[in-house]
C-alpha atoms as a PDB file:
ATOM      1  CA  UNK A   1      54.521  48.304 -16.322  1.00  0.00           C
ATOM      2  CA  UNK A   2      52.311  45.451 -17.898  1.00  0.00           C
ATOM      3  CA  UNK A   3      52.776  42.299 -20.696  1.00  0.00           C
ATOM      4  CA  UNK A   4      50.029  44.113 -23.022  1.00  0.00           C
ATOM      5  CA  UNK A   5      51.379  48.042 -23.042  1.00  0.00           C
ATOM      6  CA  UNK A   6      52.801  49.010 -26.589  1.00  0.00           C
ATOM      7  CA  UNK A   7      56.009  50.619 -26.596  1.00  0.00           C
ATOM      8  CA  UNK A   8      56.721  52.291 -29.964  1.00  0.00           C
ATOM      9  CA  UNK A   9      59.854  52.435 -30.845  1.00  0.00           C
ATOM     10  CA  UNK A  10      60.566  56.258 -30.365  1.00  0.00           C
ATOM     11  CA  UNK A  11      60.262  55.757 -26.729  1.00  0.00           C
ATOM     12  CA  UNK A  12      63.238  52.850 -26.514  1.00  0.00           C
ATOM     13  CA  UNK A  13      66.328  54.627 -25.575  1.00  0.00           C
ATOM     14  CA  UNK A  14      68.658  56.009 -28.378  1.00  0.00           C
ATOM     15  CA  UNK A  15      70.713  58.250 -25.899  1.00  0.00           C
ATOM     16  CA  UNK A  16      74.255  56.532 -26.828  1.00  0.00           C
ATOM     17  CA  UNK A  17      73.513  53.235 -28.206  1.00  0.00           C
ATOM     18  CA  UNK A  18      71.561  52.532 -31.222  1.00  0.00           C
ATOM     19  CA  UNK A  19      67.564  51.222 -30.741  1.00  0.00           C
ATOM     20  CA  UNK A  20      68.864  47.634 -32.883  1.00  0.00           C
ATOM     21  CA  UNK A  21      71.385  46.958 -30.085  1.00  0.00           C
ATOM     22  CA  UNK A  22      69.166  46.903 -27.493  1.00  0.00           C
ATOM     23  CA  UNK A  23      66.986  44.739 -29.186  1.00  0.00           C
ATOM     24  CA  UNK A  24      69.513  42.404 -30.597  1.00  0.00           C
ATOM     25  CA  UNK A  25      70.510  41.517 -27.176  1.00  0.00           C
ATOM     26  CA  UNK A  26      67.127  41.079 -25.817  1.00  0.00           C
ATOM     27  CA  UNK A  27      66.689  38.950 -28.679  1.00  0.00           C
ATOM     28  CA  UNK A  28      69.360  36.802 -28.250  1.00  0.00           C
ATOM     29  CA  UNK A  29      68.794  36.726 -23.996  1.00  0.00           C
ATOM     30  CA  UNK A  30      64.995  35.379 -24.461  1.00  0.00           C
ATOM     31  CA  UNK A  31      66.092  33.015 -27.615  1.00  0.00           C
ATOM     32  CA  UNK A  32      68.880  31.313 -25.012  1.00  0.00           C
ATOM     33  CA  UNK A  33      66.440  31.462 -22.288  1.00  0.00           C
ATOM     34  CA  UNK A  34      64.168  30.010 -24.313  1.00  0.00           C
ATOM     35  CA  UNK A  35      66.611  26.965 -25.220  1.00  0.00           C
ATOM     36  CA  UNK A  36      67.462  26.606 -21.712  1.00  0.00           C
ATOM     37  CA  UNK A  37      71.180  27.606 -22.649  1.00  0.00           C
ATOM     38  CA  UNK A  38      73.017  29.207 -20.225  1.00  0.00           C
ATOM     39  CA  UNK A  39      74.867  31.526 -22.193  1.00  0.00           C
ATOM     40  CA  UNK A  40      71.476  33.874 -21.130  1.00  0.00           C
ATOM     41  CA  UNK A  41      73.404  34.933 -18.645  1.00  0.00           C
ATOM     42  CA  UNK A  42      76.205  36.819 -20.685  1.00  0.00           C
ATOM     43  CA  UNK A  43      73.449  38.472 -22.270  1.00  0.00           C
ATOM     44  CA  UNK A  44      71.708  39.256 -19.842  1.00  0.00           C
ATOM     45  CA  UNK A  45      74.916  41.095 -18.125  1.00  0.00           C
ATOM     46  CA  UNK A  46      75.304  42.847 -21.747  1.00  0.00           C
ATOM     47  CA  UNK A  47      71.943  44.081 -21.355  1.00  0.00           C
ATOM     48  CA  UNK A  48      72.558  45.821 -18.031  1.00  0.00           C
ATOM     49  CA  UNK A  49      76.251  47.040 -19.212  1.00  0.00           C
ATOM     50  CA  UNK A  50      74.626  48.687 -22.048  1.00  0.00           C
ATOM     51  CA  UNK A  51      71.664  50.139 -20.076  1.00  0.00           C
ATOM     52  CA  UNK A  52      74.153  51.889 -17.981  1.00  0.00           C
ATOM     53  CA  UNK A  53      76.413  52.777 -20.531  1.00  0.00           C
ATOM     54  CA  UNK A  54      73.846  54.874 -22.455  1.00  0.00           C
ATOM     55  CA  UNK A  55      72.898  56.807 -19.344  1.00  0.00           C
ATOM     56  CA  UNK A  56      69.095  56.253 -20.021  1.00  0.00           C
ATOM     57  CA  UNK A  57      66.437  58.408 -17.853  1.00  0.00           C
ATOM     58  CA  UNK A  58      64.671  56.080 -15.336  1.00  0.00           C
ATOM     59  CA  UNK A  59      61.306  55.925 -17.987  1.00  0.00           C
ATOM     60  CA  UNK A  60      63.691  54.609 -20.699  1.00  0.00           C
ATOM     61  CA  UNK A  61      65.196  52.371 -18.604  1.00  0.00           C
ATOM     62  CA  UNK A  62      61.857  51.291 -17.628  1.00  0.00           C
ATOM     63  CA  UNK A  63      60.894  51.054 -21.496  1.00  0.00           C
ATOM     64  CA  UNK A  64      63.767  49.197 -22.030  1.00  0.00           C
ATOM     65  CA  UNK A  65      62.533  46.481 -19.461  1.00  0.00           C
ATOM     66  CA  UNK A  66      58.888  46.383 -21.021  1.00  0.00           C
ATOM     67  CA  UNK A  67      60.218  45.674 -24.482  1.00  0.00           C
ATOM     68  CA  UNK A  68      62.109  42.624 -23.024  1.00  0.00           C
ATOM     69  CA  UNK A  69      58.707  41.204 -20.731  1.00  0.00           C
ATOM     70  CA  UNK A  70      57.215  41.927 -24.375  1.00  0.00           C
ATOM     71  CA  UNK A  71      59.818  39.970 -26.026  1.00  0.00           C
ATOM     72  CA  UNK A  72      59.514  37.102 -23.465  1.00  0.00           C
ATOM     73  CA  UNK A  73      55.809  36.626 -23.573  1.00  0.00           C
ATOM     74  CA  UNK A  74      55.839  36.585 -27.145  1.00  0.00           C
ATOM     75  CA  UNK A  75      58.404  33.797 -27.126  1.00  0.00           C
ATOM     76  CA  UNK A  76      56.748  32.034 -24.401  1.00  0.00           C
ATOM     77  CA  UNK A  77      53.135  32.280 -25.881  1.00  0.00           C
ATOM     78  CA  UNK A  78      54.385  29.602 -28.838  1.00  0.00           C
ATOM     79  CA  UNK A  79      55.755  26.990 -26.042  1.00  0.00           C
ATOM     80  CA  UNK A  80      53.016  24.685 -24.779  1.00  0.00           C
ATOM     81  CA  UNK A  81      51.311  25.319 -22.002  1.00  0.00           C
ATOM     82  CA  UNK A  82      53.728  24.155 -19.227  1.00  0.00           C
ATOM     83  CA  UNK A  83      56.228  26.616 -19.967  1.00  0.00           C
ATOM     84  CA  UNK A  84      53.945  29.357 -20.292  1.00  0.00           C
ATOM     85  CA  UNK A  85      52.433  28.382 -16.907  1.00  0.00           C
ATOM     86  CA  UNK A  86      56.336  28.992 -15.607  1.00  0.00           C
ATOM     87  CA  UNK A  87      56.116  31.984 -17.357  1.00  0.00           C
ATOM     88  CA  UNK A  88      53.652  33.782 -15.484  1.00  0.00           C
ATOM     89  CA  UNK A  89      53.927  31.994 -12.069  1.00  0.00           C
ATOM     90  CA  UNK A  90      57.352  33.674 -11.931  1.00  0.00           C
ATOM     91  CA  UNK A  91      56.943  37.168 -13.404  1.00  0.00           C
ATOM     92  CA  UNK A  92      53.288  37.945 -12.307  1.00  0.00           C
ATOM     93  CA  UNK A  93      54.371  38.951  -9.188  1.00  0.00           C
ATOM     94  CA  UNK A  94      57.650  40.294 -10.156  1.00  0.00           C
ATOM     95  CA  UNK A  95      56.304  43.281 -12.597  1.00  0.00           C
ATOM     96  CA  UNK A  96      54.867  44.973  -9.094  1.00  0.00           C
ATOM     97  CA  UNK A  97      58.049  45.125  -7.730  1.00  0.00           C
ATOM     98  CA  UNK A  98      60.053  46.350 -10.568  1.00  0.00           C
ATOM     99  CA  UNK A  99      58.258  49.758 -10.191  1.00  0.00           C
ATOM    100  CA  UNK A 100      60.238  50.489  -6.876  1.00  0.00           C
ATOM    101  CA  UNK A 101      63.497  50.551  -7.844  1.00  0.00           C
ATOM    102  CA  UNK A 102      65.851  52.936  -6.295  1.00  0.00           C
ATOM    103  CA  UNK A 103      69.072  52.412  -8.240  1.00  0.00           C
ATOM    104  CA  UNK A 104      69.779  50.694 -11.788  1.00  0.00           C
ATOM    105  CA  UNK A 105      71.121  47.693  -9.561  1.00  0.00           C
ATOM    106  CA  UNK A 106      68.311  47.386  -7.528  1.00  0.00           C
ATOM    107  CA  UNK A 107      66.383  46.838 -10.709  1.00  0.00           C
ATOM    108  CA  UNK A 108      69.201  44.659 -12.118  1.00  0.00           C
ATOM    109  CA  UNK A 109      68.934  42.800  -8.966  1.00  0.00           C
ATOM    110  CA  UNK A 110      65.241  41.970  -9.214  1.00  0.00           C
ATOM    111  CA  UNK A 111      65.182  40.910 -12.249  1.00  0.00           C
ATOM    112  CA  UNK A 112      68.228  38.651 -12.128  1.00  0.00           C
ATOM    113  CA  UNK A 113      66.089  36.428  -9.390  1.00  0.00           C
ATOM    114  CA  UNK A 114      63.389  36.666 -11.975  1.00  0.00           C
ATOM    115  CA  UNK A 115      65.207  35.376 -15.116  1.00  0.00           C
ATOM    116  CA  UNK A 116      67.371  32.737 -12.584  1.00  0.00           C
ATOM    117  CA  UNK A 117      64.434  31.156 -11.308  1.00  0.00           C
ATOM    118  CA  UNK A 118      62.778  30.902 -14.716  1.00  0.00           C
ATOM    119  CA  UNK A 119      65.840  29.217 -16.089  1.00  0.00           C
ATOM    120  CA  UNK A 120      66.174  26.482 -13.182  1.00  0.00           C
ATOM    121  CA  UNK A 121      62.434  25.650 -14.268  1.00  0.00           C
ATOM    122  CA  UNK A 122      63.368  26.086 -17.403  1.00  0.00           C
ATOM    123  CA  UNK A 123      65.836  23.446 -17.206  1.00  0.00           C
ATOM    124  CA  UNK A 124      63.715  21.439 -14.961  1.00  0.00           C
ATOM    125  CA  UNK A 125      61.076  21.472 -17.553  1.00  0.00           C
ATOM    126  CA  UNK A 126      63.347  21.280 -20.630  1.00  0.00           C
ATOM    127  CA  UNK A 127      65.309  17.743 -18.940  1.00  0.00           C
ATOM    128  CA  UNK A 128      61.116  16.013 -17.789  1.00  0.00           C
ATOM    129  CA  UNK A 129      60.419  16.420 -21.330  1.00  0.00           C
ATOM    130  CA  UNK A 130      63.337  15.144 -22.769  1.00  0.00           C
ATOM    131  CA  UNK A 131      64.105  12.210 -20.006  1.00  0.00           C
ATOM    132  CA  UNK A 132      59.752  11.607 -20.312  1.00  0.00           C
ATOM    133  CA  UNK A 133      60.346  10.774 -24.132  1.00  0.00           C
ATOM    134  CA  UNK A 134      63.229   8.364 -23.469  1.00  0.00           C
ATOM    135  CA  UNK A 135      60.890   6.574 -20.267  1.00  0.00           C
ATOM    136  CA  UNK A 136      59.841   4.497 -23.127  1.00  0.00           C
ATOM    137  CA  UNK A 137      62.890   3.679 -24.879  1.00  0.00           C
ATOM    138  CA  UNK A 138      63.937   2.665 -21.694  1.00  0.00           C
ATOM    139  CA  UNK A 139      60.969   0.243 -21.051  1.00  0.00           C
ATOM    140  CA  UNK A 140      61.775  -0.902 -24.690  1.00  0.00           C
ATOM    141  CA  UNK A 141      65.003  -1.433 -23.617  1.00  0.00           C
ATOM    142  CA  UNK A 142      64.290  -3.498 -20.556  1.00  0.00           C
ATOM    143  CA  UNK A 143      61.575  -5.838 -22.364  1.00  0.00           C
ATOM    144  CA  UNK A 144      64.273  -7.211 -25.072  1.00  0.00           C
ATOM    145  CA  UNK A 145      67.501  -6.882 -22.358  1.00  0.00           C
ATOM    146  CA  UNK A 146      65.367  -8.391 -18.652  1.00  0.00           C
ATOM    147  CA  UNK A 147      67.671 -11.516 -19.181  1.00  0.00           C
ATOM    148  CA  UNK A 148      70.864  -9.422 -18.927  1.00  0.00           C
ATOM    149  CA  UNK A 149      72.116 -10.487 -15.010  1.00  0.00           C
ATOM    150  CA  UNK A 150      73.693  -6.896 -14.440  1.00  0.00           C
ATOM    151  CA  UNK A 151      70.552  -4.912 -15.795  1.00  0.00           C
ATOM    152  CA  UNK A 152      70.206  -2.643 -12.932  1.00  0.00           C
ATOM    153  CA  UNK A 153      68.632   1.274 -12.191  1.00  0.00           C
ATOM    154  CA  UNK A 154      72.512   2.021 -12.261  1.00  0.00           C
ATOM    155  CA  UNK A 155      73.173   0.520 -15.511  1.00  0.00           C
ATOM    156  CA  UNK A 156      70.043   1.786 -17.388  1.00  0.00           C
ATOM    157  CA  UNK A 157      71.062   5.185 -15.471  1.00  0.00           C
ATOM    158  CA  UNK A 158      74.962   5.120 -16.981  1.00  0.00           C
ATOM    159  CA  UNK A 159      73.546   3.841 -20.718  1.00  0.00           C
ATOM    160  CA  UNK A 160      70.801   6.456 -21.037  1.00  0.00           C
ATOM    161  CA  UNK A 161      72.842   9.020 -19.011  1.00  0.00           C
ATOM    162  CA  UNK A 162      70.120   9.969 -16.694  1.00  0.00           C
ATOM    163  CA  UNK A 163      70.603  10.380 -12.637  1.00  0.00           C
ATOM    164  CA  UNK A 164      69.587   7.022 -10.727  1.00  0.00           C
ATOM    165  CA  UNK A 165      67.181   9.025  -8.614  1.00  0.00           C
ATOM    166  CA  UNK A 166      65.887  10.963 -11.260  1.00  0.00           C
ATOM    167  CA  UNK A 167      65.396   7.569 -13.004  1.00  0.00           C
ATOM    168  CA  UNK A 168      63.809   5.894 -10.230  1.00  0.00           C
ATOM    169  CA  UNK A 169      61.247   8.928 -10.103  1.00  0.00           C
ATOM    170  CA  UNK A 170      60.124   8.605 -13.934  1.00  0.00           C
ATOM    171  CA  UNK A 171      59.340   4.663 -13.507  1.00  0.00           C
ATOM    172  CA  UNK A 172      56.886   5.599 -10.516  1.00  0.00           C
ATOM    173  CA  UNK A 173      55.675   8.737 -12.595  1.00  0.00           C
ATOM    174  CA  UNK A 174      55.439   7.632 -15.880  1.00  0.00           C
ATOM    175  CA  UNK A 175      54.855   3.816 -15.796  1.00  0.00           C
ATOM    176  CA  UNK A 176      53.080   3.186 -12.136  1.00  0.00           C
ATOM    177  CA  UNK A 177      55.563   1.082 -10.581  1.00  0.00           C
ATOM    178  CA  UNK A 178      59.011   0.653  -9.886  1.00  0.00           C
ATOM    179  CA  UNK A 179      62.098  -0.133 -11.858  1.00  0.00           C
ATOM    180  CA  UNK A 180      62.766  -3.644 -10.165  1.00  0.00           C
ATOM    181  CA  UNK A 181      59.330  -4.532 -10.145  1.00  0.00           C
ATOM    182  CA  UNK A 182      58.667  -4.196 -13.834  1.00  0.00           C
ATOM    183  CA  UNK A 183      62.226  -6.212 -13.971  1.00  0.00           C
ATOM    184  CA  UNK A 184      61.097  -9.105 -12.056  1.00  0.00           C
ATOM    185  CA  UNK A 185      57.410  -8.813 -13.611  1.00  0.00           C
ATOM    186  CA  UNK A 186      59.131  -9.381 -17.372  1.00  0.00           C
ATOM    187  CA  UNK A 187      61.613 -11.831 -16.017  1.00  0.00           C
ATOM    188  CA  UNK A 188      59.013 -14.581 -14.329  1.00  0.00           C
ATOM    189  CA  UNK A 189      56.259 -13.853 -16.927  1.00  0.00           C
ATOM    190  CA  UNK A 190      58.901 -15.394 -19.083  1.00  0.00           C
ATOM    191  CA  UNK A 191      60.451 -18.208 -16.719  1.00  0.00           C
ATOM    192  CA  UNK A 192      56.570 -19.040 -16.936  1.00  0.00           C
ATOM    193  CA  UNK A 193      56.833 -19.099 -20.364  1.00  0.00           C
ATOM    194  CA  UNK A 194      59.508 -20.893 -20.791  1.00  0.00           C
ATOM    195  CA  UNK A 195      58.190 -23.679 -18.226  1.00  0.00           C
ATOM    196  CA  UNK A 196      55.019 -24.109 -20.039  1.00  0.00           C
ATOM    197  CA  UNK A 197      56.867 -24.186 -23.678  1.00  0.00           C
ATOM    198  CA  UNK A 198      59.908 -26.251 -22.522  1.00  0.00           C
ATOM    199  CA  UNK A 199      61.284 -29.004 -20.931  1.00  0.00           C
ATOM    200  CA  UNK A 200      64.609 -27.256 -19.287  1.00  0.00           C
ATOM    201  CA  UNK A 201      65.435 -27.798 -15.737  1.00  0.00           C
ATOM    202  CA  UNK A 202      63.814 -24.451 -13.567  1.00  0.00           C
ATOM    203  CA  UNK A 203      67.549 -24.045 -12.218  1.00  0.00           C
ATOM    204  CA  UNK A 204      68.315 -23.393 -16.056  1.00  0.00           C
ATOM    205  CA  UNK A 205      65.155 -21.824 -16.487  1.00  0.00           C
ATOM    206  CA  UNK A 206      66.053 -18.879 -13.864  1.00  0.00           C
ATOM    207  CA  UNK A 207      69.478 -18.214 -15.396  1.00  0.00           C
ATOM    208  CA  UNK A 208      68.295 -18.440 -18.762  1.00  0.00           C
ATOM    209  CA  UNK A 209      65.546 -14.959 -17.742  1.00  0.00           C
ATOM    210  CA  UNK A 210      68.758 -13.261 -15.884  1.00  0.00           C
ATOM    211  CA  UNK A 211      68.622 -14.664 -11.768  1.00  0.00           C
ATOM    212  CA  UNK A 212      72.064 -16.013 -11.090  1.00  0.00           C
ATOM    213  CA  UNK A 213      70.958 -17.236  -7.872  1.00  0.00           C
ATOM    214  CA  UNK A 214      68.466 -20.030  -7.997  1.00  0.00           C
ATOM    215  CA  UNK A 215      67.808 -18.885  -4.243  1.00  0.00           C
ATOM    216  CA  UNK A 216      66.466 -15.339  -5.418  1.00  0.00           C
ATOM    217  CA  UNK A 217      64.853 -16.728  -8.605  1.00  0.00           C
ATOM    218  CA  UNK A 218      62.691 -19.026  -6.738  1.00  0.00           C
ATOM    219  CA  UNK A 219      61.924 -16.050  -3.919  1.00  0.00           C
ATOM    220  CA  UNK A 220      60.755 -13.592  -6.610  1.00  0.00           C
ATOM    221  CA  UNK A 221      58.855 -16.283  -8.487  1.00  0.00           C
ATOM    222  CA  UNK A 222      56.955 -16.936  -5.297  1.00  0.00           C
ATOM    223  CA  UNK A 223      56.310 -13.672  -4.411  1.00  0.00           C
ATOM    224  CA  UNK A 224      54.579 -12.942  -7.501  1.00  0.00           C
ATOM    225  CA  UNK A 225      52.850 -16.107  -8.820  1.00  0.00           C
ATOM    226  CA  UNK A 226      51.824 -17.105  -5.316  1.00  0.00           C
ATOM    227  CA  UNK A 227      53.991 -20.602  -5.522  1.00  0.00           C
ATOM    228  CA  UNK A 228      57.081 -22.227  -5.455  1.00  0.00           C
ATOM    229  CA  UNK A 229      58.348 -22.687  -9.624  1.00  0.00           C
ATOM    230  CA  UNK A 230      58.195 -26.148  -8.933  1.00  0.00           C
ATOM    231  CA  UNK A 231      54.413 -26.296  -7.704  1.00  0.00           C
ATOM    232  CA  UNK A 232      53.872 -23.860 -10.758  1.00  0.00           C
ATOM    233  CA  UNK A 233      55.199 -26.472 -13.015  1.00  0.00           C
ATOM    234  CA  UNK A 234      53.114 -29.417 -11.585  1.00  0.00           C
ATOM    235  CA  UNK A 235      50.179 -27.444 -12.117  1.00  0.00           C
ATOM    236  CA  UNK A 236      50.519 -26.975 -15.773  1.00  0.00           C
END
């Protein structure tokens, strides 16, 4: 049992159901798999019912089985890289095992664990991607709302309906530093701003870039420019 072994089409098993039905739910099981949908799993069940229902000899059975590996790695060879990498991590050392089967579930069984842990990465894979693209809508998003008083990991989490944590892991990942600090890095870069462009008071100054709290305004400004706001402003 290997990816590259042919298997024409008079060896797929035509004992009680037709050759097409076979492959028209392989089709659709690696098509959902590929989409990360979970309705795989129906098919996959459908699969097996059918397998068992045509009363196939073991080497159909086994046939069976190759043209759906074949099916999957054809599928899998026009995702990028990543997913192929997934791919092979999981199955490589599967296809050993499937040649020991006793029983049509012990073979059911084994490649069940096979096709669930490929779908978790799947999914895994399939929500970096999707969550890495919005990283910098949500950066975007920050830049033109840092004045906003409630702008927290929770809200951006609830607006762009990604998991806090999650969240909190694509700022370190994908930008280099941490939600907050990229908040309070917009928010005194523009108090500075504002101090060198303007006349307003710094107490206005801090509410006007989002600190309600003088108190915490003049804490963060310190911690980053080195000095109080109002030793900043003398200096200028």
């Amino acid at each position: 049992l290997g990816l590259n072994r042919i298997i024409p089409c008079g060896e797929v098993p035509n004992s009680t159901n037709d050759v097409y039905e076979f492959l028209k739910t392989i089709s659709l099981l690696v098509q959902a798999m590929r989409l990360s949908d979970d309705v795989w799993e129906k098919h996959f069940d459908r699969l097996f019912e059918q397998i068992r229902e045509s009363m196939l000899s073991r080497q159909e059975i086994m046939n069976t089985v190759q043209l759906l590996f074949q099916h999957y790695n054809r599928e899998f060879a026009e995702l990028p890289r990543e997913y192929q990498e997934q791919w092979a991590a999981v199955f490589t050392p599967l296809l050993p095992r499937l040649e020991g089967w006793e029983t049509l579930d012990d073979l059911r069984m084994l490649c069940w664990e096979g096709f669930r842990e490929l779908a978790e990465q799947m999914q895994t894979l399939h929500c970096s991607r999707k969550h890495r693209s919005h990283i910098l809508e949500i950066r975007k998003y920050i830049e033109q709302n840092y004045n906003n008083p409630e702008l927290s990991l929770n809200y951006l989490s609830d607006l762009f309906d990604i998991n806090p944590k999650y969240l909190s892991k694509l700022f370190k990942d994908e930008i280099g530093e941490k939600f907050v600090d990229l908040l309070i890095s917009h928010r005194i870069e523009k108090a500075k701003q504002l101090m060198l462009e303007t006349d307003k008071a710094i107490q206005e100054i801090s509410e006007e870039v989002g600190y309600t709290n003088y108190n915490s305004f003049n804490r963060a400004f310190k911690n980053v420019v080195g000095v109080a706001p109002s030793d900043y402003r003398k200096a200028i």
